[in-house]
C-alpha atoms as a PDB file:
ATOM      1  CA  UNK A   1      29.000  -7.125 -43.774  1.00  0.00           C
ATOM      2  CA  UNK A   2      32.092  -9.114 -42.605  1.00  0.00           C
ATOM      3  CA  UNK A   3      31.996 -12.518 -41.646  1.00  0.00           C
ATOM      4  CA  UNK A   4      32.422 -12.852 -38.336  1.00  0.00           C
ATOM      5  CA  UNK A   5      29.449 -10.147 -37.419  1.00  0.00           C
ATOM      6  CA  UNK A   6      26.655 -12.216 -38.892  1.00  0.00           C
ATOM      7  CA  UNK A   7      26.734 -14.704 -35.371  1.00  0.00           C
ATOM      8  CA  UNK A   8      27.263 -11.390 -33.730  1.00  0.00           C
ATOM      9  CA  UNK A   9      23.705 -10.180 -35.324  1.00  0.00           C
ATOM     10  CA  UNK A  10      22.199 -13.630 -34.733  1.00  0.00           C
ATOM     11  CA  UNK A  11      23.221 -13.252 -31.048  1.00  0.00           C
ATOM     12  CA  UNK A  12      21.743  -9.927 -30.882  1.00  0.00           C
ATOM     13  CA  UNK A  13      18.496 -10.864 -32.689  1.00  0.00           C
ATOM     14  CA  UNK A  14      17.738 -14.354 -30.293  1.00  0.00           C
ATOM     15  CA  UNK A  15      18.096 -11.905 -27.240  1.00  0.00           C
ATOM     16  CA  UNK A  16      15.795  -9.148 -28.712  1.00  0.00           C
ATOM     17  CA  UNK A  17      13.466 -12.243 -29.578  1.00  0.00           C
ATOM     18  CA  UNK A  18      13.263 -13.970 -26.415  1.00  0.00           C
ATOM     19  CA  UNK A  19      12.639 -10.422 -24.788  1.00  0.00           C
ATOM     20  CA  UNK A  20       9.965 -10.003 -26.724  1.00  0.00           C
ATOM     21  CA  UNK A  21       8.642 -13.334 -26.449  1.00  0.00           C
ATOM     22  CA  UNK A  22       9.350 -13.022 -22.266  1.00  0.00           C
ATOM     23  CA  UNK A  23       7.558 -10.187 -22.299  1.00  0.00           C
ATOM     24  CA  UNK A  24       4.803 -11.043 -24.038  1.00  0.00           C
ATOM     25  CA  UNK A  25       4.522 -14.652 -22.061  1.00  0.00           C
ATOM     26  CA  UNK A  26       4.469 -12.584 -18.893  1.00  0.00           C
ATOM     27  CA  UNK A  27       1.974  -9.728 -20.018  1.00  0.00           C
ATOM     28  CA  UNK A  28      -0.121 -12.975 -20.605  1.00  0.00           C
ATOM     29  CA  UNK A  29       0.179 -14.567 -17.304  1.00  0.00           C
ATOM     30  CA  UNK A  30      -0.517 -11.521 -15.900  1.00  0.00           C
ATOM     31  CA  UNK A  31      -3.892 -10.642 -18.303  1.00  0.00           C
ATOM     32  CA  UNK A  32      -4.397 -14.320 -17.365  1.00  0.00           C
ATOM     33  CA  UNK A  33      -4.055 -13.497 -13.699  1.00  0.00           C
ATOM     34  CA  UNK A  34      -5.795 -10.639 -13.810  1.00  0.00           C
ATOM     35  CA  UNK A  35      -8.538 -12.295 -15.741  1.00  0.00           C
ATOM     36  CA  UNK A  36      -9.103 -15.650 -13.345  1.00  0.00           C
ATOM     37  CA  UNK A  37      -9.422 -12.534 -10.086  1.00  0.00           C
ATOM     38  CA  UNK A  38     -12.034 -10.595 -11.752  1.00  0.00           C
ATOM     39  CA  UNK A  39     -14.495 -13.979 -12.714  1.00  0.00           C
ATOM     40  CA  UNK A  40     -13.355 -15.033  -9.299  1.00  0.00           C
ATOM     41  CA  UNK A  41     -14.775 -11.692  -7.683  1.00  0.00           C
ATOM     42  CA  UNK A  42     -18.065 -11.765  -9.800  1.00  0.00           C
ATOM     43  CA  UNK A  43     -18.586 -15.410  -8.881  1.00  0.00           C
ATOM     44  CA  UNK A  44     -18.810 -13.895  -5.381  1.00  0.00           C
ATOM     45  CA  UNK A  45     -20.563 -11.332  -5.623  1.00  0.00           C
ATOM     46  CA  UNK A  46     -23.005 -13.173  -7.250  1.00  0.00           C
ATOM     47  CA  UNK A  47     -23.278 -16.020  -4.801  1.00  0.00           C
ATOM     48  CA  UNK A  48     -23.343 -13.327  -2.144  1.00  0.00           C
ATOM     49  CA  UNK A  49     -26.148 -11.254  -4.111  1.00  0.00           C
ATOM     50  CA  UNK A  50     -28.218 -15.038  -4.300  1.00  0.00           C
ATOM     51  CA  UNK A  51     -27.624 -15.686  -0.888  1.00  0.00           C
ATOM     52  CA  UNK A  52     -29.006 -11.942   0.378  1.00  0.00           C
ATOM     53  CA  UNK A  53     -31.429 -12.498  -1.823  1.00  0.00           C
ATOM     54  CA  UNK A  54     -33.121 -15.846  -0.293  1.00  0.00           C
ATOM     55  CA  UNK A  55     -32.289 -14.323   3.040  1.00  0.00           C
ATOM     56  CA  UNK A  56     -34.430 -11.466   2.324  1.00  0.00           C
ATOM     57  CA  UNK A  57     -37.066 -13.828   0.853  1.00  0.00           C
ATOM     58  CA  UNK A  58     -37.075 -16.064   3.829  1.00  0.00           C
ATOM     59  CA  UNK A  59     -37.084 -12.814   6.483  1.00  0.00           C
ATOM     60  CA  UNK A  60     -40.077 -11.448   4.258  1.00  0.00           C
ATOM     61  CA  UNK A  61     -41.907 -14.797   4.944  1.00  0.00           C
ATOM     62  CA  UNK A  62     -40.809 -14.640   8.749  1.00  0.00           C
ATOM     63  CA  UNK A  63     -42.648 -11.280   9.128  1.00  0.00           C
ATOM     64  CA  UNK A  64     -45.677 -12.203   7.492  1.00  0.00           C
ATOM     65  CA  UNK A  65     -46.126 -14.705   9.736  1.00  0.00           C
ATOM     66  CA  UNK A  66     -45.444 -12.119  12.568  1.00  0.00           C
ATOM     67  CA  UNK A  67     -48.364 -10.383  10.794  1.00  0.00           C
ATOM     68  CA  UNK A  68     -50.209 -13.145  10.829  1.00  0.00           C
ATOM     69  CA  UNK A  69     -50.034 -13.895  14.385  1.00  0.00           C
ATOM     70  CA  UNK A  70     -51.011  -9.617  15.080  1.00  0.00           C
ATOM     71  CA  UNK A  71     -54.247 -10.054  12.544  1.00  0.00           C
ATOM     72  CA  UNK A  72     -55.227 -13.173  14.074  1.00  0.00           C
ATOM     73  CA  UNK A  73     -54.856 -11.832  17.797  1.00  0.00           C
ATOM     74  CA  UNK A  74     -55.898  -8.239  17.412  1.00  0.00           C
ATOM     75  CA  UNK A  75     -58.418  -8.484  15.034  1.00  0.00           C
ATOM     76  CA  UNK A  76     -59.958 -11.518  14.638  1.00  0.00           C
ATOM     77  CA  UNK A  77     -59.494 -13.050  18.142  1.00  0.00           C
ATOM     78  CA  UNK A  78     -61.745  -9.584  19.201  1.00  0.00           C
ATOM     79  CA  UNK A  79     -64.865  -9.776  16.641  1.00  0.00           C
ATOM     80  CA  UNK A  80     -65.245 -13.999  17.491  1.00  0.00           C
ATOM     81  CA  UNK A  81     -65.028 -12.583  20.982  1.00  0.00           C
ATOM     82  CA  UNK A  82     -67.598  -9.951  20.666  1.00  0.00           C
ATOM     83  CA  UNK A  83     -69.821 -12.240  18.721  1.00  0.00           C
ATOM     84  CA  UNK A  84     -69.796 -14.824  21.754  1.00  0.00           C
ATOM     85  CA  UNK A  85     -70.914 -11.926  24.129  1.00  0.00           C
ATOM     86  CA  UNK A  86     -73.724 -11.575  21.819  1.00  0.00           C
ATOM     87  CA  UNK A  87     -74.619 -14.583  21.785  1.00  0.00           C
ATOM     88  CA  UNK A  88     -74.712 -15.070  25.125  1.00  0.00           C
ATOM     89  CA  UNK A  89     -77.093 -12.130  25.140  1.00  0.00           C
ATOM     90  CA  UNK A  90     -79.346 -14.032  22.578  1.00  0.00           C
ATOM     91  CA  UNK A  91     -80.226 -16.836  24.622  1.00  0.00           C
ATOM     92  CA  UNK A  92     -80.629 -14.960  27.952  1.00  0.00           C
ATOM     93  CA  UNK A  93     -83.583 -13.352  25.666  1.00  0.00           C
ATOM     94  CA  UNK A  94     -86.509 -14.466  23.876  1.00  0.00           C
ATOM     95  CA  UNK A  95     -88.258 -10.745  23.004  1.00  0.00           C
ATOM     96  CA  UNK A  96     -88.467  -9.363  19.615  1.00  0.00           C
ATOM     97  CA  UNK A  97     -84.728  -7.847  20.152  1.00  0.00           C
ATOM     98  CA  UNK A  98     -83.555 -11.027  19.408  1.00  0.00           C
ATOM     99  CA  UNK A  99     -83.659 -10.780  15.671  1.00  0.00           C
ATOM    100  CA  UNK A 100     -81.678  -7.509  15.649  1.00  0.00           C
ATOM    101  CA  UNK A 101     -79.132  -9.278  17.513  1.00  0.00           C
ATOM    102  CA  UNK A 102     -78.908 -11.838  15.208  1.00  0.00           C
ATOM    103  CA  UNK A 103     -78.163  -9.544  12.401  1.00  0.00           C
ATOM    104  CA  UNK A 104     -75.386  -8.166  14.600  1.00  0.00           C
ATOM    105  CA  UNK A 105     -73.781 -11.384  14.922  1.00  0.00           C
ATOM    106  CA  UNK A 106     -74.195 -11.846  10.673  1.00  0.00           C
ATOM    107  CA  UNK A 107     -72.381  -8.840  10.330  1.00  0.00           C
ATOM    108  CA  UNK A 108     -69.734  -9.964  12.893  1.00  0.00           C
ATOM    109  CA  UNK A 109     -69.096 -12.977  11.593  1.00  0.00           C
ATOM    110  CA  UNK A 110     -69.073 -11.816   8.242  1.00  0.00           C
ATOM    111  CA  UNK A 111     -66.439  -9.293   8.871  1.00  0.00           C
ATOM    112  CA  UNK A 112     -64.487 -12.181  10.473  1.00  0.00           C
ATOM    113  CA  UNK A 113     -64.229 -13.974   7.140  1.00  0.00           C
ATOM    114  CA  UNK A 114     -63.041 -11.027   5.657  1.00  0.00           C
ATOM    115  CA  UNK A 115     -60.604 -10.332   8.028  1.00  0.00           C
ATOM    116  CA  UNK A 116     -59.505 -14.222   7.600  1.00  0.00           C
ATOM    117  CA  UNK A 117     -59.125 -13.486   3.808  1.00  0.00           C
ATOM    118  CA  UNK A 118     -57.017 -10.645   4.308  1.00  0.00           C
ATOM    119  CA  UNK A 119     -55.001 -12.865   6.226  1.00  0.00           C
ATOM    120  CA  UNK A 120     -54.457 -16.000   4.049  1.00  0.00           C
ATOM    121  CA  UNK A 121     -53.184 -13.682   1.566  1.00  0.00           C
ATOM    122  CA  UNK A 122     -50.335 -13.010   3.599  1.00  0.00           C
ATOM    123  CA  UNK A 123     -49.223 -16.422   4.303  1.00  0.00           C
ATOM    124  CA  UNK A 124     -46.638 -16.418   0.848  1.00  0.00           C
ATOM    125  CA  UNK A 125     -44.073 -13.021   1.315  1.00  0.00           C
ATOM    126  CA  UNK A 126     -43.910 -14.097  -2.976  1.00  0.00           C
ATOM    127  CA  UNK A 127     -47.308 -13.196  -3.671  1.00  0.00           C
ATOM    128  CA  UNK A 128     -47.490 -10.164  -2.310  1.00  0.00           C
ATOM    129  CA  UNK A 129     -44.380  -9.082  -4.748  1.00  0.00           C
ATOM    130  CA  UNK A 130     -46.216 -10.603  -7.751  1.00  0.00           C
ATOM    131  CA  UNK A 131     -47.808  -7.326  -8.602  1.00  0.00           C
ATOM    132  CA  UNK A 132     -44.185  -5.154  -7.513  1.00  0.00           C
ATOM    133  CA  UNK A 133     -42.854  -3.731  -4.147  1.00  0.00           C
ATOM    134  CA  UNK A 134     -45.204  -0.586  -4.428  1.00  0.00           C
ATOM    135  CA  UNK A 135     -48.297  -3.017  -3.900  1.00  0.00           C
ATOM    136  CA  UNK A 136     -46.519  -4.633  -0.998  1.00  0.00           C
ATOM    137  CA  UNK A 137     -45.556  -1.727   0.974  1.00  0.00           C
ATOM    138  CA  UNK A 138     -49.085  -0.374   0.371  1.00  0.00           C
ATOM    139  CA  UNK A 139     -50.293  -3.454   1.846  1.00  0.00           C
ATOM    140  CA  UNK A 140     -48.452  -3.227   4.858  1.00  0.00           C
ATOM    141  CA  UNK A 141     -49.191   0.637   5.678  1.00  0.00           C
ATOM    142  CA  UNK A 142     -53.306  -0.361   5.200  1.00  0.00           C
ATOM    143  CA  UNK A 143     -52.571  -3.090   7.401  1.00  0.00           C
ATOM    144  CA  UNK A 144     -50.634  -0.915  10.378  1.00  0.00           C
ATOM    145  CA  UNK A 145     -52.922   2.012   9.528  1.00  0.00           C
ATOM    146  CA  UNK A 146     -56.514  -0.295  10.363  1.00  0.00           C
ATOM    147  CA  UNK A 147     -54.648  -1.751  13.554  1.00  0.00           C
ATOM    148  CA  UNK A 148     -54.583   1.777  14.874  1.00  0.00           C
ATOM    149  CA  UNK A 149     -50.862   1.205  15.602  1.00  0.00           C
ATOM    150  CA  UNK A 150     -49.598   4.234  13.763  1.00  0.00           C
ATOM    151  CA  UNK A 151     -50.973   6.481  10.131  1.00  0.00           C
ATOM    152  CA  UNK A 152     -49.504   4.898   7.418  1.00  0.00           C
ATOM    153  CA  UNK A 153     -48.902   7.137   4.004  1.00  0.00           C
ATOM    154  CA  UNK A 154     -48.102   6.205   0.626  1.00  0.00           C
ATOM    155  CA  UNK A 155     -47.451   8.418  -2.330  1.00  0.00           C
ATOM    156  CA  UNK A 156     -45.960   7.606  -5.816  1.00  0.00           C
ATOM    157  CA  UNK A 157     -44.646   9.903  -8.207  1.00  0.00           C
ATOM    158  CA  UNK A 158     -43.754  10.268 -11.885  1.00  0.00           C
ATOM    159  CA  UNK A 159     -44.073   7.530 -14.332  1.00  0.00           C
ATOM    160  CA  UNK A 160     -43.742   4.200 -12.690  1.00  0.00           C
ATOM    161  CA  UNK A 161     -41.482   1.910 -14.622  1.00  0.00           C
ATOM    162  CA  UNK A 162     -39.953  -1.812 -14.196  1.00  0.00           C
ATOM    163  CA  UNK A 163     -37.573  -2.619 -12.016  1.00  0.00           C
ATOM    164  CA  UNK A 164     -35.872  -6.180 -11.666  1.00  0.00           C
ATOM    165  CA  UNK A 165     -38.135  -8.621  -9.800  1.00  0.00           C
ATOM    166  CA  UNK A 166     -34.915  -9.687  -7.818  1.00  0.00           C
ATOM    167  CA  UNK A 167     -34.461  -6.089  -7.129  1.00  0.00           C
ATOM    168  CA  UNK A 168     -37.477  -5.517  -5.914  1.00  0.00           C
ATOM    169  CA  UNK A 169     -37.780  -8.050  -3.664  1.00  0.00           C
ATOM    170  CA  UNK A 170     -34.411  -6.249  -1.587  1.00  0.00           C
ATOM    171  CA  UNK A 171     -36.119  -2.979  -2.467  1.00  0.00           C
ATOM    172  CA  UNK A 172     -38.959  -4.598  -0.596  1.00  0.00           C
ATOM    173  CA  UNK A 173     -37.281  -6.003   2.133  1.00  0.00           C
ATOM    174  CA  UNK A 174     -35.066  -2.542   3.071  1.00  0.00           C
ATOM    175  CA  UNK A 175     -38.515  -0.764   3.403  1.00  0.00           C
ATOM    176  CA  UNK A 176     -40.335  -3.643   5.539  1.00  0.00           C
ATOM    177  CA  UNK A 177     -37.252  -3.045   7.763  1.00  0.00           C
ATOM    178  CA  UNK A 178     -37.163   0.596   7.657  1.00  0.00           C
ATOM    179  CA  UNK A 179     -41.144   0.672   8.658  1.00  0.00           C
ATOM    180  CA  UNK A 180     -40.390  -1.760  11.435  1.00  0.00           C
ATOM    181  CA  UNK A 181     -37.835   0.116  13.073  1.00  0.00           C
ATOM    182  CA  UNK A 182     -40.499   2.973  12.704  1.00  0.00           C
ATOM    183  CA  UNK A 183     -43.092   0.968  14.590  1.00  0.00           C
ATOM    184  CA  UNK A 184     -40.570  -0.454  17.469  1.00  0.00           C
ATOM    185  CA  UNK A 185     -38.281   2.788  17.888  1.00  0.00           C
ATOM    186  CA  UNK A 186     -39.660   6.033  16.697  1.00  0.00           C
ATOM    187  CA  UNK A 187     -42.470   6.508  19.092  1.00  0.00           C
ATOM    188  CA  UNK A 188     -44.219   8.662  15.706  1.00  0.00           C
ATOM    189  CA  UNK A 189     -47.876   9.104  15.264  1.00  0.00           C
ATOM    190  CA  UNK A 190     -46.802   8.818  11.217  1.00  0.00           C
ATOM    191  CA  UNK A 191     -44.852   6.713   8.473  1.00  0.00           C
ATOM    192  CA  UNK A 192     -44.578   8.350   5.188  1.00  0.00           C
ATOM    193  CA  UNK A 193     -43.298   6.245   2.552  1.00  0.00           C
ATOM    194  CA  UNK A 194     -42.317   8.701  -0.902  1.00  0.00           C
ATOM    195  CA  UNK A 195     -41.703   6.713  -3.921  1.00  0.00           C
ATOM    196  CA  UNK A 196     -40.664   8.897  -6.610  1.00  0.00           C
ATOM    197  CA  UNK A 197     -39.763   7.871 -10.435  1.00  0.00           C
ATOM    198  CA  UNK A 198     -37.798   9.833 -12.543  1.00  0.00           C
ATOM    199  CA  UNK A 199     -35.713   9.169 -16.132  1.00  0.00           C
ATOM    200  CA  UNK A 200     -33.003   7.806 -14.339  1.00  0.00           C
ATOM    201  CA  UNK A 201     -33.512   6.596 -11.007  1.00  0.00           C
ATOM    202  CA  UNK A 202     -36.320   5.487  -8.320  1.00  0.00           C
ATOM    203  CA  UNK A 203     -35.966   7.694  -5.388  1.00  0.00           C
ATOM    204  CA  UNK A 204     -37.819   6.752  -2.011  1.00  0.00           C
ATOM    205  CA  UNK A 205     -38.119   8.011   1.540  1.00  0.00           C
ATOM    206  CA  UNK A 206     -39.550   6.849   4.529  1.00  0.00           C
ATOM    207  CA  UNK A 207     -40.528   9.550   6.921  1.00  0.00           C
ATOM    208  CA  UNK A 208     -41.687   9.269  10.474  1.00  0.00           C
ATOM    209  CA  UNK A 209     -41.946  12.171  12.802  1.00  0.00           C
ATOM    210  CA  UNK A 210     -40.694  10.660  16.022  1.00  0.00           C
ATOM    211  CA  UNK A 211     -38.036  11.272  18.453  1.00  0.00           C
ATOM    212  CA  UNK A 212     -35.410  10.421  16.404  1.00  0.00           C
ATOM    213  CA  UNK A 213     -31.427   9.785  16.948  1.00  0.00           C
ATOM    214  CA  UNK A 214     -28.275  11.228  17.045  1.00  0.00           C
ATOM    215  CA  UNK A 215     -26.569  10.447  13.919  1.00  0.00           C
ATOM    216  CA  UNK A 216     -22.955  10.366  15.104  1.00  0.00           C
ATOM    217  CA  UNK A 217     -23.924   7.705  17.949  1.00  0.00           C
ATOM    218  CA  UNK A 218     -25.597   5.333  15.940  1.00  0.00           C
ATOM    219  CA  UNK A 219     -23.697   3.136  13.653  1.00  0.00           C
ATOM    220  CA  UNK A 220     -24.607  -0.458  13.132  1.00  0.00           C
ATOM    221  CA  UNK A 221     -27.650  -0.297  15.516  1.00  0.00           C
ATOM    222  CA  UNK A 222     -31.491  -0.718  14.583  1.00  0.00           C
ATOM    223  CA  UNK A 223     -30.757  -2.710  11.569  1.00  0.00           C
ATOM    224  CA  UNK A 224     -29.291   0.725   9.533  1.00  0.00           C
ATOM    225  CA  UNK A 225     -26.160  -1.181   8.228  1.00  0.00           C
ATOM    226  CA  UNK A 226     -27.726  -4.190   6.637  1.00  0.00           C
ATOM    227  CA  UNK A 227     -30.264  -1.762   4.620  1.00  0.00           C
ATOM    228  CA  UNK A 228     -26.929  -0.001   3.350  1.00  0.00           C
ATOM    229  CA  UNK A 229     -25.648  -3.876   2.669  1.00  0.00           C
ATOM    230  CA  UNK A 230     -28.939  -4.645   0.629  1.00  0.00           C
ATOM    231  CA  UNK A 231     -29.218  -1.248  -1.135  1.00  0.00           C
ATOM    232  CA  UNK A 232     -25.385  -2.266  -2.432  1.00  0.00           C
ATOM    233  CA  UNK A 233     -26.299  -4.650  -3.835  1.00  0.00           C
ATOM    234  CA  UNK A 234     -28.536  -3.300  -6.071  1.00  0.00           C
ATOM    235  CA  UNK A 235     -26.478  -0.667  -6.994  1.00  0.00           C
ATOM    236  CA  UNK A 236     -28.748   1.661  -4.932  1.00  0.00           C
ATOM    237  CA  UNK A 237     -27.202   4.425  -2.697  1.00  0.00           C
ATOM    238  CA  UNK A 238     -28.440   4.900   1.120  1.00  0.00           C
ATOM    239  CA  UNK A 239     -28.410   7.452   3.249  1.00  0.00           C
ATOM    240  CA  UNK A 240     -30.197   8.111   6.757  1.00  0.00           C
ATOM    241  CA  UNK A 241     -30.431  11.491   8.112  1.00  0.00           C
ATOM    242  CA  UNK A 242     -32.087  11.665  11.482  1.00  0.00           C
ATOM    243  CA  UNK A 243     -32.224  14.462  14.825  1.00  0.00           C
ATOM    244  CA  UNK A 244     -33.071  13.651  18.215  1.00  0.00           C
ATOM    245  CA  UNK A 245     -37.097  14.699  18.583  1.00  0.00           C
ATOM    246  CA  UNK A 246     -37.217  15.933  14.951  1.00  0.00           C
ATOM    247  CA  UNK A 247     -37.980  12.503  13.262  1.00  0.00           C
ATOM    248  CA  UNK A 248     -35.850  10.122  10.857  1.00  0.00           C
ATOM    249  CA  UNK A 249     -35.521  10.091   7.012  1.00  0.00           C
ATOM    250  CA  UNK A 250     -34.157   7.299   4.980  1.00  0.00           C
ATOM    251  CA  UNK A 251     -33.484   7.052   1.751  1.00  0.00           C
ATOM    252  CA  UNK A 252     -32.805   5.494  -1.248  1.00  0.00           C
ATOM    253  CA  UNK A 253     -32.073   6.238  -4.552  1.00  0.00           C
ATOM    254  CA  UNK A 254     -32.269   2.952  -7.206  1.00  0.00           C
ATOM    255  CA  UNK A 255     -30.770   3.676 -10.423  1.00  0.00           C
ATOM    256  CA  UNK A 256     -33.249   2.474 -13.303  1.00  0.00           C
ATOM    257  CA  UNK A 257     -32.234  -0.222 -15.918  1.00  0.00           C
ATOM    258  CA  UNK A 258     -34.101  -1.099 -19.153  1.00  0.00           C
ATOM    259  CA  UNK A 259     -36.188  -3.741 -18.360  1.00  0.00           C
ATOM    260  CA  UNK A 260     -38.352  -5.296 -21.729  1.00  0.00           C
ATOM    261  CA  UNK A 261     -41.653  -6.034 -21.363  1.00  0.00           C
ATOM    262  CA  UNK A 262     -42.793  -9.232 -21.955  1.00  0.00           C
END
């Protein structure tokens, strides 16, 4: 090799080497970019999946007070009312009848502490997910079902399995909407909830047979686009298939994780 080619090959060698170098330096930035976006977009979505989450908990609590207020007016108001018209009959009489009314009124105002039971157990939306959304929504179609406001039907399928208490809470809150928009809108003598487990998913429909909608005019209305919000969030797809005096059908399919037991 002559002389005056070895600065020649030194030239060429720094300018291969700070290419590389360059390169790598901006494959880095941009990894580094690339990097900062995606904690940046799962910082989001989880404060947006926490937020949801106590808004759902906080709107669960808001209609059990609503329920509250029903029990306490529909049912209980009635029986105390009842009882006073028997009582009033009880002092208007002194004959043998009386003690037969007097066991009416034990019976009344026994059946008002019950009904006050059933109530206080309603005043936390948390306790009624302590034993999972399947209890809850149960819960609510016995309560609908003995207020003679419409026939409330549950049935579960396949082998139940955990789902994420978090989860189930938005589960829980999708279906208290779903039933309410039953109760307001669909004018249906029936709610059939379907909860159906298989090896990869949870799969449930709510059913009524009421008048129904026209799919293509109804978009954000009645509450259907924050289910589909909720249900994405929980990885869950949604879907709502519904014709004018033929009833609406939502439903949703939650795909199971491995939860341990404790």
């Amino acid at each position: 090799m002559e002389q005056k080619e070895i600065p020649l090959l030194i030239i060429s060698f720094s300018i291969v080497l700070f290419t590389l170098l360059g390169t790598l330096l901006v494959l880095f930035l941009y990894f580094q970019k690339k990097k900062s976006k995606f904690l940046m977009d799962k910082m989001e979505a989880e404060l947006f999946f926490n937020s949801e989450l106590a808004k759902s908990r906080i709107e669960i609590k808001e209609q059990t007070l609503s329920n509250i207020s029903r029990e306490l007016h529909d049912n209980i108001g009635q029986i105390l009312s009842v009882a006073v018209m028997q009582l009033n009959l009880m002092v208007a009489k002194t004959d043998s009848d009386s003690k037969n009314e007097m066991d009416e009124v034990r019976k009344l105002v026994s059946k008002s502490l019950d009904e006050i039971r059933m109530v206080a157990k309603l005043i936390n939306g948390d306790v009624e997910l302590q034993s999972g959304f399947i209890d809850a929504v149960k819960e609510d179609l016995n309560r609908i079902t003995k207020l003679k406001i419409i026939n409330g039907n549950l049935n579960v399928s396949g082998t139940e399995q955990l789902i994420d208490p978090q989860h189930e809470v938005i589960i829980y809150r999708i279906l208290q909407e779903a039933i309410t928009n039953a109760l307001k809108y669909s004018h249906s003598k029936t709610i059939d909830v379907d909860i159906h487990f298989n090896t990869a998913d949870c799969i449930i429909e709510v059913t009524d047979s009421g008048i129904g909608f026209n799919n293509a005019t109804v978009t954000k209305g009645s509450g259907l686009a924050n289910m589909n919000t909720r249900a994405k969030l929980i990885g869950a797809a949604f879907s709502v298939s519904s014709r004018q005096n033929e009833g609406t059908r939502i439903r949703i399919v939650y795909p199971l994780q491995k939860i341990p037991k404790d």
